[in-house]
Protein backbone atom coordinates (compact mmCIF):
# COMPACT_ATOMS: atom_id res chain seq x y z
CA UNK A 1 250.73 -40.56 34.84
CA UNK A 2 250.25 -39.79 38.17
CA UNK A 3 246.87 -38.68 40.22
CA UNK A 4 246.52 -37.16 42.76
CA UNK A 5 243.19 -36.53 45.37
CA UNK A 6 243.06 -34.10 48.30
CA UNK A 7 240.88 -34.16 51.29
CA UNK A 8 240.93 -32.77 54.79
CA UNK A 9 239.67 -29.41 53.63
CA UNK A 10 236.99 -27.65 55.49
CA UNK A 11 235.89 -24.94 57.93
CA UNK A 12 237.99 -23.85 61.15
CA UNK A 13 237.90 -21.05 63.72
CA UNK A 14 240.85 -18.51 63.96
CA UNK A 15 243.61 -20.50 65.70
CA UNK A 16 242.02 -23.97 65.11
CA UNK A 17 244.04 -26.58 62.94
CA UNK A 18 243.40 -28.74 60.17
CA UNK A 19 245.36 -31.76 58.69
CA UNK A 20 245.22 -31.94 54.96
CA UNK A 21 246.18 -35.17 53.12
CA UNK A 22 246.92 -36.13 49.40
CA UNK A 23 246.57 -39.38 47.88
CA UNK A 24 249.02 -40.29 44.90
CA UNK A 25 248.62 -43.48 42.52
CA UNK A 26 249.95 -44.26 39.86
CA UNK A 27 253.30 -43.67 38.25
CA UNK A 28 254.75 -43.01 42.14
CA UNK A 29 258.22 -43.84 41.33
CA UNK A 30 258.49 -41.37 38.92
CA UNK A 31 257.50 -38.54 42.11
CA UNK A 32 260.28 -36.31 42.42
CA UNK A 33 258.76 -33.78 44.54
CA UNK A 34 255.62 -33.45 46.02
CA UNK A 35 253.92 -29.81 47.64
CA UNK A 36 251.15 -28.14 48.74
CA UNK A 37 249.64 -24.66 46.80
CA UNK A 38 247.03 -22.63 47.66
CA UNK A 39 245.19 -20.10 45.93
CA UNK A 40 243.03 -17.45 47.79
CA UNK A 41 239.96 -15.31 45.87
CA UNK A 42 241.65 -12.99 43.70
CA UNK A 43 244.91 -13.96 43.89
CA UNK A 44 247.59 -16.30 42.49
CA UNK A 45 248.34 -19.77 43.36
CA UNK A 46 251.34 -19.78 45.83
CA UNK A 47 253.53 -23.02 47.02
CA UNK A 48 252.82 -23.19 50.98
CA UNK A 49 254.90 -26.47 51.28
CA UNK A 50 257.76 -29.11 49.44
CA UNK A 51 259.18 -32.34 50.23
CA UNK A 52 261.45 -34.05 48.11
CA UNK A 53 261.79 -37.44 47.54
CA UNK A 54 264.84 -37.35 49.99
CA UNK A 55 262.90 -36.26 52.60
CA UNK A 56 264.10 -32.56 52.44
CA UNK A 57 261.46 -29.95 53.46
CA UNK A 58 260.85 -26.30 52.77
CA UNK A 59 258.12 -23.65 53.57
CA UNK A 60 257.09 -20.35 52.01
CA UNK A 61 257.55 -17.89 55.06
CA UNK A 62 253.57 -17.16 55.66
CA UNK A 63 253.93 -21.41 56.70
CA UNK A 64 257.11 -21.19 59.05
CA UNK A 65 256.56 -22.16 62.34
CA UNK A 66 252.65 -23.18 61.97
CA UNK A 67 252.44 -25.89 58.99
CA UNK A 68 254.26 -29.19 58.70
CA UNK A 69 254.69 -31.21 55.54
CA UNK A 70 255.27 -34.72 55.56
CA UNK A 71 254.50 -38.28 53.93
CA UNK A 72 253.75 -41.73 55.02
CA UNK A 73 256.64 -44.06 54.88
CA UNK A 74 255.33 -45.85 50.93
CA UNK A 75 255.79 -42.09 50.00
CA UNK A 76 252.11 -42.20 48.60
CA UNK A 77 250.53 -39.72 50.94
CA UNK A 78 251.47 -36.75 51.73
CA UNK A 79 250.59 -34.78 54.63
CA UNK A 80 250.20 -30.97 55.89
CA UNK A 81 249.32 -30.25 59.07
CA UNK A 82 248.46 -26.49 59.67
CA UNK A 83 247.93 -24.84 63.46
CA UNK A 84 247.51 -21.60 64.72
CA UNK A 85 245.14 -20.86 61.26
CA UNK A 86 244.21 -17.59 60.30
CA UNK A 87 241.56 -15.68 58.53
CA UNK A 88 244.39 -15.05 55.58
CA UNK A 89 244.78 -18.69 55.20
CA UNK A 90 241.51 -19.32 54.04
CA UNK A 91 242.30 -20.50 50.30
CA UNK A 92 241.84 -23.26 47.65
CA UNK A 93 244.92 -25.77 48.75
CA UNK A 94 245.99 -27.88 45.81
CA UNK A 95 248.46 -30.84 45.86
CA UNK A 96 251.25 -30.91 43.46
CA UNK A 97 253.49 -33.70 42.25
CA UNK A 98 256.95 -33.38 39.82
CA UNK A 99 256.98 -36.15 37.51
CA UNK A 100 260.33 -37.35 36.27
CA UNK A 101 259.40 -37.84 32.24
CA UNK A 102 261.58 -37.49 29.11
CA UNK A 103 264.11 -34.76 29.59
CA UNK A 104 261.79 -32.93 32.25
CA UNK A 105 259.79 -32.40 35.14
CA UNK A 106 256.22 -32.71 34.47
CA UNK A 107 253.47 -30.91 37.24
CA UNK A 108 250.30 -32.81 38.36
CA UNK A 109 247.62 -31.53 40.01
CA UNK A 110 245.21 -32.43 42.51
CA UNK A 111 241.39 -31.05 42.37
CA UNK A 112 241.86 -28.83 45.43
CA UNK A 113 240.49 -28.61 48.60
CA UNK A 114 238.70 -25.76 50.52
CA UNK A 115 239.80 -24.81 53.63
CA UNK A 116 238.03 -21.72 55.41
CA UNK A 117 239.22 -20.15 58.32
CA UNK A 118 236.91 -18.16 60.23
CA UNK A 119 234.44 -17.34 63.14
């Protein structure tokens, strides 16, 4: 089992920046992949961010250029720093972990974090 708790969320002007982090205990070795969602009002959840546990990165276009994931060194936190915000990021921003279990990957989920962009 693995758990996972967000913070960092909040409210920011158009253009401002935010830093979200996520906290992971428990079964960390078993982490294969850690990212950050988001889900706006109305719409579905979509992956913003991924690192791997080899340090590999990727970003859903909307994040290119602005947001930057990235972990502590004990690979229990995981970072996302987001600049040049926008009205249209304004979302729910959940963490999510892949558990290595039996035959599988297994999703965990944080409880989600606000963030609100606006002036």
């Amino acid at each position: 089992q693995v758990q996972l708790v967000e913070s960092g969320g909040g409210l920011v002007q158009p253009g401002g920046s935010l830093r979200l982090s996520c906290a992971a205990s428990g079964s960390i070795s078993l982490i294969n992949t850690m990212a950050w969602y988001r889900q706006a009002l109305g719409k579905e959840r979509e992956l913003v961010a991924l690192i791997t546990r080899g340090g590999s990165t990727n970003y859903a276009d909307s994040s290119k250029g602005r947001f930057t994931i990235s972990r502590d060194n004990a690979k229990t936190t995981v970072f996302l720093q987001m600049n040049s915000l926008k009205s249209e990021d304004t979302a729910v921003y959940y963490c999510n972990a892949l558990v290595v279990g039996v035959g599988n990957l297994y999703p965990y989920w944080g409880q989600g974090t606000q963030v609100t962009v606006s002036s």
